[in-house]
C-alpha atoms as a PDB file:
ATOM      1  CA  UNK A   1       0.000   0.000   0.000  1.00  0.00           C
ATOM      2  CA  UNK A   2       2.145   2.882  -0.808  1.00  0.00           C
ATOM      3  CA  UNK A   3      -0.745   5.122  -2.164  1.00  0.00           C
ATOM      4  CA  UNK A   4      -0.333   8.702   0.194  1.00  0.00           C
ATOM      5  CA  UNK A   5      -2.517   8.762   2.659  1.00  0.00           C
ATOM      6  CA  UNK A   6      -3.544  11.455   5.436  1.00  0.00           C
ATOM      7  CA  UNK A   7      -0.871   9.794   8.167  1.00  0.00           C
ATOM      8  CA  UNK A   8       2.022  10.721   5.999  1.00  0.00           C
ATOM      9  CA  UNK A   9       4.890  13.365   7.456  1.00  0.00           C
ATOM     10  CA  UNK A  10       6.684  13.986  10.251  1.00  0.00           C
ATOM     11  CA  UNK A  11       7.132  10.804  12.589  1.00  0.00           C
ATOM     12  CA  UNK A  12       7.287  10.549  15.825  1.00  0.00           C
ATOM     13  CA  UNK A  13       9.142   7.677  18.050  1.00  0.00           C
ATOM     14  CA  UNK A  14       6.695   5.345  20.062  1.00  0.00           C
ATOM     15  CA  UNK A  15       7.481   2.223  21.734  1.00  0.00           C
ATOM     16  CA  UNK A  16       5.441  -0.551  20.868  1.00  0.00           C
ATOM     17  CA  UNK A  17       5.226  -4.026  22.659  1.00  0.00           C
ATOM     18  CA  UNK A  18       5.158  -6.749  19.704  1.00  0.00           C
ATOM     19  CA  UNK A  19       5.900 -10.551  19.252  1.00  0.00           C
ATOM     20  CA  UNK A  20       9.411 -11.449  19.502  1.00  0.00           C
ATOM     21  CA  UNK A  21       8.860 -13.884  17.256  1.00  0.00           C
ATOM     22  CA  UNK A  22       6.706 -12.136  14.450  1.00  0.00           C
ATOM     23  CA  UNK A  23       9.206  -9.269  14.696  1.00  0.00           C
ATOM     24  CA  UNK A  24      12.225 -11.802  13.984  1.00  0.00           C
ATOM     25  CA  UNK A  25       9.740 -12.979  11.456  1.00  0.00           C
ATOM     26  CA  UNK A  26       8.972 -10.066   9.901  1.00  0.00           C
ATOM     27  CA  UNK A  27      12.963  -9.451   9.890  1.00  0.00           C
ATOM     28  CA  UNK A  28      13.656 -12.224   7.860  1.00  0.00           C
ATOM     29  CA  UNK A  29      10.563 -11.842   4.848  1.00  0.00           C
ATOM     30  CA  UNK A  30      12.214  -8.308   4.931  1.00  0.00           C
ATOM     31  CA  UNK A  31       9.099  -6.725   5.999  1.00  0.00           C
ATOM     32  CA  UNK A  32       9.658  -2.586   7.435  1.00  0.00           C
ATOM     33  CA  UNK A  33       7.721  -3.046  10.835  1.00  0.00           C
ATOM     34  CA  UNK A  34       7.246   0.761  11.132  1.00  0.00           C
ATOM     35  CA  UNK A  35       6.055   0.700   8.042  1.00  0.00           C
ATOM     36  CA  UNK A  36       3.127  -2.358   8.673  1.00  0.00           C
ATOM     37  CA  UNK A  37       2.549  -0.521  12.219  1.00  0.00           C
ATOM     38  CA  UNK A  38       1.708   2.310  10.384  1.00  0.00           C
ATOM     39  CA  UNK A  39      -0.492   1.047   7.746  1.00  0.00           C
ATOM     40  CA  UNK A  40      -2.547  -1.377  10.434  1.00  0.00           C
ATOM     41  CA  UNK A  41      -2.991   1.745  12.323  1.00  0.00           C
ATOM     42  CA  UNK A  42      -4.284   3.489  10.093  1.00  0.00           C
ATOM     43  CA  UNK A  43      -6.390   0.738   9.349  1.00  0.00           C
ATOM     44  CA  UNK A  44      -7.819   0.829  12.469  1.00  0.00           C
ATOM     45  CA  UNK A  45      -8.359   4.860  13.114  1.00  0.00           C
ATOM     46  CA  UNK A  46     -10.148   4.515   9.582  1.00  0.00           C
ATOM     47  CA  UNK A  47     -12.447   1.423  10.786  1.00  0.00           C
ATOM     48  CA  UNK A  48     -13.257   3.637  13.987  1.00  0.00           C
ATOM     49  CA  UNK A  49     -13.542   6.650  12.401  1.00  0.00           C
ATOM     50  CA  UNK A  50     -16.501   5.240  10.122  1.00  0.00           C
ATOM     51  CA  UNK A  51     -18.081   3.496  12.986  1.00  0.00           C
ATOM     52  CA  UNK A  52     -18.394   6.908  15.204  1.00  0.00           C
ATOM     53  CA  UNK A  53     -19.918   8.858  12.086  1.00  0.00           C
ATOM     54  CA  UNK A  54     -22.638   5.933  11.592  1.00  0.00           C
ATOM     55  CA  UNK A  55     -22.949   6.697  14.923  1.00  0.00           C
ATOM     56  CA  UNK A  56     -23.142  10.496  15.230  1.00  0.00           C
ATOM     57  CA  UNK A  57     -25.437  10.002  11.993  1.00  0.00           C
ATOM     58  CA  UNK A  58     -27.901   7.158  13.462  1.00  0.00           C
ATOM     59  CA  UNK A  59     -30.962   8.842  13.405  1.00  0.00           C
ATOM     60  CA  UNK A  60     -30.638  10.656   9.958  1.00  0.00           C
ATOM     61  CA  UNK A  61     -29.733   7.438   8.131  1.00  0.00           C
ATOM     62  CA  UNK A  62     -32.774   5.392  10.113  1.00  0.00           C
ATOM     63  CA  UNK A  63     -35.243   8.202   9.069  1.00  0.00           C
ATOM     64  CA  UNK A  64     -33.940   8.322   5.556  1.00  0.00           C
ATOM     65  CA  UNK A  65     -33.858   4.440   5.189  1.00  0.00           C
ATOM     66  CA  UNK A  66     -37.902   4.454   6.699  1.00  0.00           C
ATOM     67  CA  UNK A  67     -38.848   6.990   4.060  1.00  0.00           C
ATOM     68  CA  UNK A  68     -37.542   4.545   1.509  1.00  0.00           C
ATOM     69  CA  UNK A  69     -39.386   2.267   2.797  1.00  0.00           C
ATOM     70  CA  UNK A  70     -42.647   3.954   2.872  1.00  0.00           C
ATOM     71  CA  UNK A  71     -41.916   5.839  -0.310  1.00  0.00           C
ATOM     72  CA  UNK A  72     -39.760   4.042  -2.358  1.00  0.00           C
ATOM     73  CA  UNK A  73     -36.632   5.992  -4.253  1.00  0.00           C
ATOM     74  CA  UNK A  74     -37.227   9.303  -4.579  1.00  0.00           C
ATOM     75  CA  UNK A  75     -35.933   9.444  -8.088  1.00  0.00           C
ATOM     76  CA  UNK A  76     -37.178   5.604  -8.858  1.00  0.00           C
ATOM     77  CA  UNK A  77     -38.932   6.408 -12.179  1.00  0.00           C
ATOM     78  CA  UNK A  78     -36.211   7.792 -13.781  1.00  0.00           C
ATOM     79  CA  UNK A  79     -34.088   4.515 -13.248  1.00  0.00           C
ATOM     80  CA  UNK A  80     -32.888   2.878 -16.338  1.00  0.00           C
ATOM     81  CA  UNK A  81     -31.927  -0.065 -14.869  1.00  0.00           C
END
């Protein structure tokens, strides 16, 4: 994954407790264990992120999913598939 992402710039040294024996692991396949820190983090503040919106954004999506279901699509007619 070595798209840009938001996370990117200025690092910052944290210790982190991991596996002895993934990290000898990871060693030997050659993998950068900043690197996959990083990227699972992110990961993980993305997955979190989404799941406080849905929850900030409950009741709109609940409301808007019940007018669906008493009204249909609003724009339904025009569908061409």
């Amino acid at each position: 994954m070595n798209r840009p992402t938001r996370f990117e710039g200025p690092k910052k040294a944290t210790n982190v407790s991991l596996s002895a024996e993934l990290v000898e692991e990871a060693r030997l396949l050659g993998i950068n264990v900043s690197e996959a820190c990083q990227s699972g983090l992110a990961v993980e503040v993305k997955k979190a992120r989404e799941t406080a919106w849905q929850d900030e954004n409950r009741a709109a999506i609940e409301a808007s999913n019940a007018y669906v279901r008493e009204h249909g699509l609003p724009l339904a007619k025009y569908r061409l598939f």
